[in-house]
PDB file of N, CA and C in Angstrom:
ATOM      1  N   UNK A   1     -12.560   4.792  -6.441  1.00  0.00           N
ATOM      2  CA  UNK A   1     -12.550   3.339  -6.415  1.00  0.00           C
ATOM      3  C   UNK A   1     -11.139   2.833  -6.651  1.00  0.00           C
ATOM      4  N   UNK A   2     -10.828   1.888  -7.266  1.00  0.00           N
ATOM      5  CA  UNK A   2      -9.746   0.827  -7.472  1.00  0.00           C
ATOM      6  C   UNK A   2      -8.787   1.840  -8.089  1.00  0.00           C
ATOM      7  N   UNK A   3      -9.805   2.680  -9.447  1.00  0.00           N
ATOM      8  CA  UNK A   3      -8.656   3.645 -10.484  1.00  0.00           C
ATOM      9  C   UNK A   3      -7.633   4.668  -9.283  1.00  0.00           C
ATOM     10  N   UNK A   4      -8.268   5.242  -8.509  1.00  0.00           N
ATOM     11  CA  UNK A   4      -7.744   6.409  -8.259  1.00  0.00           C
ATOM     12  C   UNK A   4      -6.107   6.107  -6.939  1.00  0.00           C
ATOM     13  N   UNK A   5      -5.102   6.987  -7.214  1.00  0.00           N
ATOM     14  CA  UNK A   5      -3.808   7.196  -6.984  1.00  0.00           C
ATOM     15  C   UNK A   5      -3.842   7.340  -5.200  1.00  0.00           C
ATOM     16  N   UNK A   6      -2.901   6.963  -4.726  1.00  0.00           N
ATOM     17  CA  UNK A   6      -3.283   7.721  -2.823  1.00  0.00           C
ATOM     18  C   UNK A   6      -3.224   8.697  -3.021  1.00  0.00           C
ATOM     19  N   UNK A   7      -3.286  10.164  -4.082  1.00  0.00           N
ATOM     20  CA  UNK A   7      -4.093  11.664  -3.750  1.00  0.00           C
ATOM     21  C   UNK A   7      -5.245  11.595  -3.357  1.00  0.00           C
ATOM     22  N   UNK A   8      -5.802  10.575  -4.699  1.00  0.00           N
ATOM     23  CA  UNK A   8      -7.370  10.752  -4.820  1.00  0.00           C
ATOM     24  C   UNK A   8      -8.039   9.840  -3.788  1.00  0.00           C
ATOM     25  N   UNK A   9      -7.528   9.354  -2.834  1.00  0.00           N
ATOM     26  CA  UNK A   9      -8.193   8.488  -1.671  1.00  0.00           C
ATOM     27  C   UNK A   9      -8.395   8.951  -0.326  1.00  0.00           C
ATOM     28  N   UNK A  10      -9.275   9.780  -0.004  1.00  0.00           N
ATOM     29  CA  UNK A  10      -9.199  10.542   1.429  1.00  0.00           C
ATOM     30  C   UNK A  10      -8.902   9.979   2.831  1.00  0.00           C
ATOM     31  N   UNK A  11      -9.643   8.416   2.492  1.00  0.00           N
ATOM     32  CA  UNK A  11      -9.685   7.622   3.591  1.00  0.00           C
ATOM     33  C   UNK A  11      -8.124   7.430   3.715  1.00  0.00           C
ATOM     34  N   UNK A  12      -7.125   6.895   2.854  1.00  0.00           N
ATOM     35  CA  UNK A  12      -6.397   5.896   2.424  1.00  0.00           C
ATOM     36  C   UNK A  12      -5.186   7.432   3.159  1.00  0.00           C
ATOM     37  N   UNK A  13      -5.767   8.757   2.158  1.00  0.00           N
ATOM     38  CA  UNK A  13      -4.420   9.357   3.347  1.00  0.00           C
ATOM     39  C   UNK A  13      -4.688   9.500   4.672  1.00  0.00           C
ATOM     40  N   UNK A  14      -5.681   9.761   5.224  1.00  0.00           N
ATOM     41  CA  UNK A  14      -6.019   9.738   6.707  1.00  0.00           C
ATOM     42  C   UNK A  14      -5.606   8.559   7.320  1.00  0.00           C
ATOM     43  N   UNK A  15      -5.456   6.944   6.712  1.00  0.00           N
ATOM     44  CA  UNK A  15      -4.854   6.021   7.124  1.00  0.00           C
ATOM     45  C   UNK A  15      -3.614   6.579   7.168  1.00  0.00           C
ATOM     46  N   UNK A  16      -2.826   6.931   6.510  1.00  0.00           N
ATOM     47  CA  UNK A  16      -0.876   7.247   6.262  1.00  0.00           C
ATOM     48  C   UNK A  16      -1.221   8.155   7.318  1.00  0.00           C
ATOM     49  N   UNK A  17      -1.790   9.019   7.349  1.00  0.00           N
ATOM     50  CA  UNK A  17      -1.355  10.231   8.439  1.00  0.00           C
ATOM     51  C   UNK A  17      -1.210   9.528   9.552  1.00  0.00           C
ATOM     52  N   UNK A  18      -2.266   8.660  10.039  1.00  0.00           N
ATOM     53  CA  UNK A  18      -2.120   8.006  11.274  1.00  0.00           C
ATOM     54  C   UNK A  18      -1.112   7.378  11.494  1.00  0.00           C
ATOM     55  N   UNK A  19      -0.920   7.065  10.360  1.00  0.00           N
ATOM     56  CA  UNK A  19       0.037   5.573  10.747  1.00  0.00           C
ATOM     57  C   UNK A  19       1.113   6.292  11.052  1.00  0.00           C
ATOM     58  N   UNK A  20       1.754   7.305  10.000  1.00  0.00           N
ATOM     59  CA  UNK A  20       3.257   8.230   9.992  1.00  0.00           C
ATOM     60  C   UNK A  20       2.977   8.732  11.904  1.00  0.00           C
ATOM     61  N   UNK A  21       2.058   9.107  12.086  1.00  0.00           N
ATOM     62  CA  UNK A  21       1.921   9.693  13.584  1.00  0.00           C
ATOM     63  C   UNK A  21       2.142   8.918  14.447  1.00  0.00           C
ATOM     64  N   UNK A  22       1.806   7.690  14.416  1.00  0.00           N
ATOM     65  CA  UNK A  22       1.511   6.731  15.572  1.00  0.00           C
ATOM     66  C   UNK A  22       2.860   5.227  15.108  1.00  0.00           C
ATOM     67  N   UNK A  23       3.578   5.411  14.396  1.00  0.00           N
ATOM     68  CA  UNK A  23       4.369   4.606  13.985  1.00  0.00           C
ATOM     69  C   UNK A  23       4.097   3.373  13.833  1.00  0.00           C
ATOM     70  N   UNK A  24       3.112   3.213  13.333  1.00  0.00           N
ATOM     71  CA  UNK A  24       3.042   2.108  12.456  1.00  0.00           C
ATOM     72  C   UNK A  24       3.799   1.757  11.201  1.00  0.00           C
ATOM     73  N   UNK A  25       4.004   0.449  10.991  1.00  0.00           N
ATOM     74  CA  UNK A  25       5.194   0.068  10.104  1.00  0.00           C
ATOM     75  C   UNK A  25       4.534  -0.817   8.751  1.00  0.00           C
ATOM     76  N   UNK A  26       3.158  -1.418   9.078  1.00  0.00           N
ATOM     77  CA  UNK A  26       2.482  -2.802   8.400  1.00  0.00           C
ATOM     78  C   UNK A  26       1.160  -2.619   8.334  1.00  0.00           C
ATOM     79  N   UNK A  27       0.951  -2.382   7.077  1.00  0.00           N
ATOM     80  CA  UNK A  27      -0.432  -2.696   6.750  1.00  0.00           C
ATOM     81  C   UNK A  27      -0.898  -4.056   6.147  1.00  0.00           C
ATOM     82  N   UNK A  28      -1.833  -5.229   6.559  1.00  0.00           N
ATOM     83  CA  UNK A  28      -2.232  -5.897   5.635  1.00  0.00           C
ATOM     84  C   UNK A  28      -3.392  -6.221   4.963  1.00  0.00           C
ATOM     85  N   UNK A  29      -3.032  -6.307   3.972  1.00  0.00           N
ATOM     86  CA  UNK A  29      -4.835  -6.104   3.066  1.00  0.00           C
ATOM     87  C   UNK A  29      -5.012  -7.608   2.425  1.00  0.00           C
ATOM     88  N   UNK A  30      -6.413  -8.270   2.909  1.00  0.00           N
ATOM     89  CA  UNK A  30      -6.352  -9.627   2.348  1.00  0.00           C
ATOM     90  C   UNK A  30      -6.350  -9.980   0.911  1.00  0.00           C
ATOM     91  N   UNK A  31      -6.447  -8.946  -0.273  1.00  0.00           N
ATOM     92  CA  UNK A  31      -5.721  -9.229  -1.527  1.00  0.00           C
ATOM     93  C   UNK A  31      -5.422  -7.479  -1.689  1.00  0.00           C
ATOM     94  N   UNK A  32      -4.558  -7.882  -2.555  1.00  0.00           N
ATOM     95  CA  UNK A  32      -4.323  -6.509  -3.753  1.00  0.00           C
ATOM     96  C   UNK A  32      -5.006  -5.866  -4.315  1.00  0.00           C
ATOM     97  N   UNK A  33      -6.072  -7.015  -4.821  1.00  0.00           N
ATOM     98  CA  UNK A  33      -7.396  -5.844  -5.429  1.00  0.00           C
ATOM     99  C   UNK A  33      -7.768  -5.455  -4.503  1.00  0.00           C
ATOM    100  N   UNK A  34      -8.036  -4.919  -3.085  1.00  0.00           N
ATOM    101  CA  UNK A  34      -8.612  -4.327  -2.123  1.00  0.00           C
ATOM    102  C   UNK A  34      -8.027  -3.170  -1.851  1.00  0.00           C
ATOM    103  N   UNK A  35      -6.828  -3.134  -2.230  1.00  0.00           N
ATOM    104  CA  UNK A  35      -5.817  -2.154  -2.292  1.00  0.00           C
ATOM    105  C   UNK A  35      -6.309  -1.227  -3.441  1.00  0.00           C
ATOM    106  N   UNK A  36      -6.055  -1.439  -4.837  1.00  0.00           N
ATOM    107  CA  UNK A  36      -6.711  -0.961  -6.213  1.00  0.00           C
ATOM    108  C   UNK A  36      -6.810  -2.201  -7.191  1.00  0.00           C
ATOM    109  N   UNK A  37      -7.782  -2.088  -7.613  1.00  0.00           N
ATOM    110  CA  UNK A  37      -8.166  -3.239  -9.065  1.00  0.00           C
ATOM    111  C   UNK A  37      -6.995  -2.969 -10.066  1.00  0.00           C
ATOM    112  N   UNK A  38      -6.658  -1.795 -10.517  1.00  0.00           N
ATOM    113  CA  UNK A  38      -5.251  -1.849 -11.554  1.00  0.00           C
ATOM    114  C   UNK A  38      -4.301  -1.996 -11.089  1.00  0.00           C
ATOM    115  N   UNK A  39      -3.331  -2.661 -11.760  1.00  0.00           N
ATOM    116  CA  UNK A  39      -1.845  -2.902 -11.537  1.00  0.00           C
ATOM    117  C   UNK A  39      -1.315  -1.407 -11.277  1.00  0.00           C
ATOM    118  N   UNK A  40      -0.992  -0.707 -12.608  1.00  0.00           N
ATOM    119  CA  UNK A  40      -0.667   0.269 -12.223  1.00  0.00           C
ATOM    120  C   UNK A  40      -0.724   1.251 -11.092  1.00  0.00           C
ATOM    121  N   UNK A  41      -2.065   1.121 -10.796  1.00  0.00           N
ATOM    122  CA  UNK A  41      -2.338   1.856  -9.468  1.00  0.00           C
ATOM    123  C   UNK A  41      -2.058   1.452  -8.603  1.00  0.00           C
ATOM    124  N   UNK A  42      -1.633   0.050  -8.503  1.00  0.00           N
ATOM    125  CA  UNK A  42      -1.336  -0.951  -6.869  1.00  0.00           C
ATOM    126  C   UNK A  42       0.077  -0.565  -6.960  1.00  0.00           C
ATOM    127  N   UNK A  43       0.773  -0.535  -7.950  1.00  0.00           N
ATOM    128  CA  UNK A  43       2.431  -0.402  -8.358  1.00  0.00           C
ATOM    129  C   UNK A  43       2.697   1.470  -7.396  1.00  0.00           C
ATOM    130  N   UNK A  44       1.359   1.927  -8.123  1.00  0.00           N
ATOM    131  CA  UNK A  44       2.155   3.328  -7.711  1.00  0.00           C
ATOM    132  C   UNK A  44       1.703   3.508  -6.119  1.00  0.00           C
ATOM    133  N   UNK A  45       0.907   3.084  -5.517  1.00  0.00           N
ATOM    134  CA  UNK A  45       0.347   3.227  -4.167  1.00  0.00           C
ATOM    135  C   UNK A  45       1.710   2.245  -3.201  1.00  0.00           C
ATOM    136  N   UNK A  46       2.232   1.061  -3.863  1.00  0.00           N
ATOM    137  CA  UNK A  46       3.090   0.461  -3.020  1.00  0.00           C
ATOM    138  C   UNK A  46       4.310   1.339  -3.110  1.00  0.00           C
ATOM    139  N   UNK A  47       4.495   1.687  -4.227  1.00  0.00           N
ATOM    140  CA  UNK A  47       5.795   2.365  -4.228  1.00  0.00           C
ATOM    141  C   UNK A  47       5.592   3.878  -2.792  1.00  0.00           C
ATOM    142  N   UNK A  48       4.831   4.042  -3.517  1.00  0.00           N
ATOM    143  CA  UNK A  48       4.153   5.529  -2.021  1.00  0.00           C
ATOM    144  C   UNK A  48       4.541   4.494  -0.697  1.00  0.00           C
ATOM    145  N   UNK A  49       4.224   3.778  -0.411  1.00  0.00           N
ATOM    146  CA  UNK A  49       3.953   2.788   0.729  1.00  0.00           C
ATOM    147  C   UNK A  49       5.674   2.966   1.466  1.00  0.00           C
ATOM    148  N   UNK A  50       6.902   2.366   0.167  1.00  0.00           N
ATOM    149  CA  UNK A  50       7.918   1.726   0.393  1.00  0.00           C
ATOM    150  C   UNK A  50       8.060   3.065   0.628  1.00  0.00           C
ATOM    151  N   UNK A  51       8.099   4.548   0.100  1.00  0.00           N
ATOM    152  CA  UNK A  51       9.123   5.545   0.194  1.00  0.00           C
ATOM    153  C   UNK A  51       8.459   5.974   1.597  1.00  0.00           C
ATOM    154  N   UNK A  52       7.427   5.362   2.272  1.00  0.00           N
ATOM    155  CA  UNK A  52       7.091   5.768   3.401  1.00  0.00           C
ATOM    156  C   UNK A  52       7.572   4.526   4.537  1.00  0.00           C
ATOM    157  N   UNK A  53       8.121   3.979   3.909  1.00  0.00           N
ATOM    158  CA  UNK A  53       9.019   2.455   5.376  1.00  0.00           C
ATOM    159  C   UNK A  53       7.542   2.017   5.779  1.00  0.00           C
ATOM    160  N   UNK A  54       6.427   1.571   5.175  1.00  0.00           N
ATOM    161  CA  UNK A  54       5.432   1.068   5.504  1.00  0.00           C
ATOM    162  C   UNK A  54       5.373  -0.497   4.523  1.00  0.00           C
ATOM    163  N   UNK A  55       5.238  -1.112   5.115  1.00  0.00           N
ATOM    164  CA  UNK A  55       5.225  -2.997   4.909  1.00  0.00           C
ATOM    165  C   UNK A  55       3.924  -2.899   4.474  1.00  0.00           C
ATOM    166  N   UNK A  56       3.824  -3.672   3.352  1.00  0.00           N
ATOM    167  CA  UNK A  56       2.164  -4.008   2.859  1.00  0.00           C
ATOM    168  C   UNK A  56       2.472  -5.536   2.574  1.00  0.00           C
ATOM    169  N   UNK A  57       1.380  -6.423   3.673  1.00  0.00           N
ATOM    170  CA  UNK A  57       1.411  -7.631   3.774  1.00  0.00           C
ATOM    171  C   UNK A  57       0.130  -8.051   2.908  1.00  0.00           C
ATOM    172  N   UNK A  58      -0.137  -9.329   1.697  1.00  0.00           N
ATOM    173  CA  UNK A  58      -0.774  -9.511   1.001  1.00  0.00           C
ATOM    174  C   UNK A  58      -1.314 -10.692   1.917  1.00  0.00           C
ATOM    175  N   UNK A  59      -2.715 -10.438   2.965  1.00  0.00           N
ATOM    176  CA  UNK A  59      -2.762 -12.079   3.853  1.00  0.00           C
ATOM    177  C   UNK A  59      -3.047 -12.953   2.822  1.00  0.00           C
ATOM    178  N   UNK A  60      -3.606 -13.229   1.524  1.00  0.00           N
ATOM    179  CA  UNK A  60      -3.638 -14.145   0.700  1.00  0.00           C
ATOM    180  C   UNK A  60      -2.754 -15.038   0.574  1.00  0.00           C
ATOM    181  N   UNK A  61      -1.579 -14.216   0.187  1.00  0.00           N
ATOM    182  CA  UNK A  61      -0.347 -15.206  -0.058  1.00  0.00           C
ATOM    183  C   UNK A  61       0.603 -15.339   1.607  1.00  0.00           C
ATOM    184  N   UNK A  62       0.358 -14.195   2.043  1.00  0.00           N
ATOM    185  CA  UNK A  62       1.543 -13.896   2.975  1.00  0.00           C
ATOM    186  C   UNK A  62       2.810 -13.191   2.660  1.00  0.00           C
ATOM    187  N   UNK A  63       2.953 -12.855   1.244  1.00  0.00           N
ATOM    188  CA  UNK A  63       3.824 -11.941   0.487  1.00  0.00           C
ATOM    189  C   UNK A  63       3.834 -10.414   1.306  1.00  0.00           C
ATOM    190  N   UNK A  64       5.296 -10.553   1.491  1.00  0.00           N
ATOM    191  CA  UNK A  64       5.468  -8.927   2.123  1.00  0.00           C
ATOM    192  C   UNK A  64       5.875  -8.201   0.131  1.00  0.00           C
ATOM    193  N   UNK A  65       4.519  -7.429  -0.330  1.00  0.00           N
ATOM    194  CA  UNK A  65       4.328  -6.814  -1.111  1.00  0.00           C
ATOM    195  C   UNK A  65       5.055  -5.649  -1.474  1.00  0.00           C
ATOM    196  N   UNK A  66       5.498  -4.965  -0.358  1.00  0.00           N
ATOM    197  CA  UNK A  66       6.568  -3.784  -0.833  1.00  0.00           C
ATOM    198  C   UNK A  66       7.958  -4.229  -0.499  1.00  0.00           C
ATOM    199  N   UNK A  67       8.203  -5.321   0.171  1.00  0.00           N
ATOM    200  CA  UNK A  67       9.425  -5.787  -0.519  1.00  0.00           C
ATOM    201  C   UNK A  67      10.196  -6.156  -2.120  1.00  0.00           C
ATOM    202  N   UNK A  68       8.676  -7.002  -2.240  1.00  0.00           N
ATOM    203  CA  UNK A  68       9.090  -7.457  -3.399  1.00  0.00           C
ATOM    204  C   UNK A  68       9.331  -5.911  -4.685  1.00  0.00           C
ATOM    205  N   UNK A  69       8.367  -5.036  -4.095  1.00  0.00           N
ATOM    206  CA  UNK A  69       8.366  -4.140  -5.438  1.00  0.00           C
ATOM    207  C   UNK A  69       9.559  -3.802  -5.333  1.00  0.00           C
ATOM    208  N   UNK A  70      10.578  -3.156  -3.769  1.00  0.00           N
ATOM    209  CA  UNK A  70      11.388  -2.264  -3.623  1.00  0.00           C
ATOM    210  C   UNK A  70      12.474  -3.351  -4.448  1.00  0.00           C
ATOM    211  N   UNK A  71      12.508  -5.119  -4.597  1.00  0.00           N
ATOM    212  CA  UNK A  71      12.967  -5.706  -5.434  1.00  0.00           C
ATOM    213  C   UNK A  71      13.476  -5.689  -6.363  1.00  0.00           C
ATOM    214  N   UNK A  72      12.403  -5.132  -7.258  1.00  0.00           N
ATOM    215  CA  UNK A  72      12.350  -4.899  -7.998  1.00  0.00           C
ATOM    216  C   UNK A  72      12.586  -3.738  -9.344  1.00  0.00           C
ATOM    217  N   UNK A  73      12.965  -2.812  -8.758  1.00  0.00           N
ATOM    218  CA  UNK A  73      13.482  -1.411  -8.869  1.00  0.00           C
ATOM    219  C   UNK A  73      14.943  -1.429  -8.686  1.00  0.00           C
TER     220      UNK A  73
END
């Protein structure tokens, strides 16, 4: 669910595989909690995201989400 890291998400790496294959650049998820319910876990899945040049768009706000983290660091 929400707790678990992109190891523990089978779907979530079969999404990255595709995407790394097929060059995709942008994922958007209409909130964050859809992504994971904890901070921590959304922190460490975006960071995975940024070291992969993949854009995570928040459609809620319209916030490009791994910008701001790579921001932030």
């Amino acid at each position: 669910m929400g707790t678990k890291g992109e190891l523990d998400r089978p779907v979530f790496q079969e999404m990255m595989q595709e995407i790394l294959r097929n060059g995709v650049k942008i994922i958007i998820v209409e909130r964050l909690d859809r992504l994971a319910r904890e901070h921590r876990v959304q922190e460490s899945l975006l960071i995975y995201l940024a070291s992969k040049d993949v854009t995570l768009i928040n459609a809620s706000t319209e916030e490009n989400v791994t910008e701001a983290v790579q921001a932030d660091r």
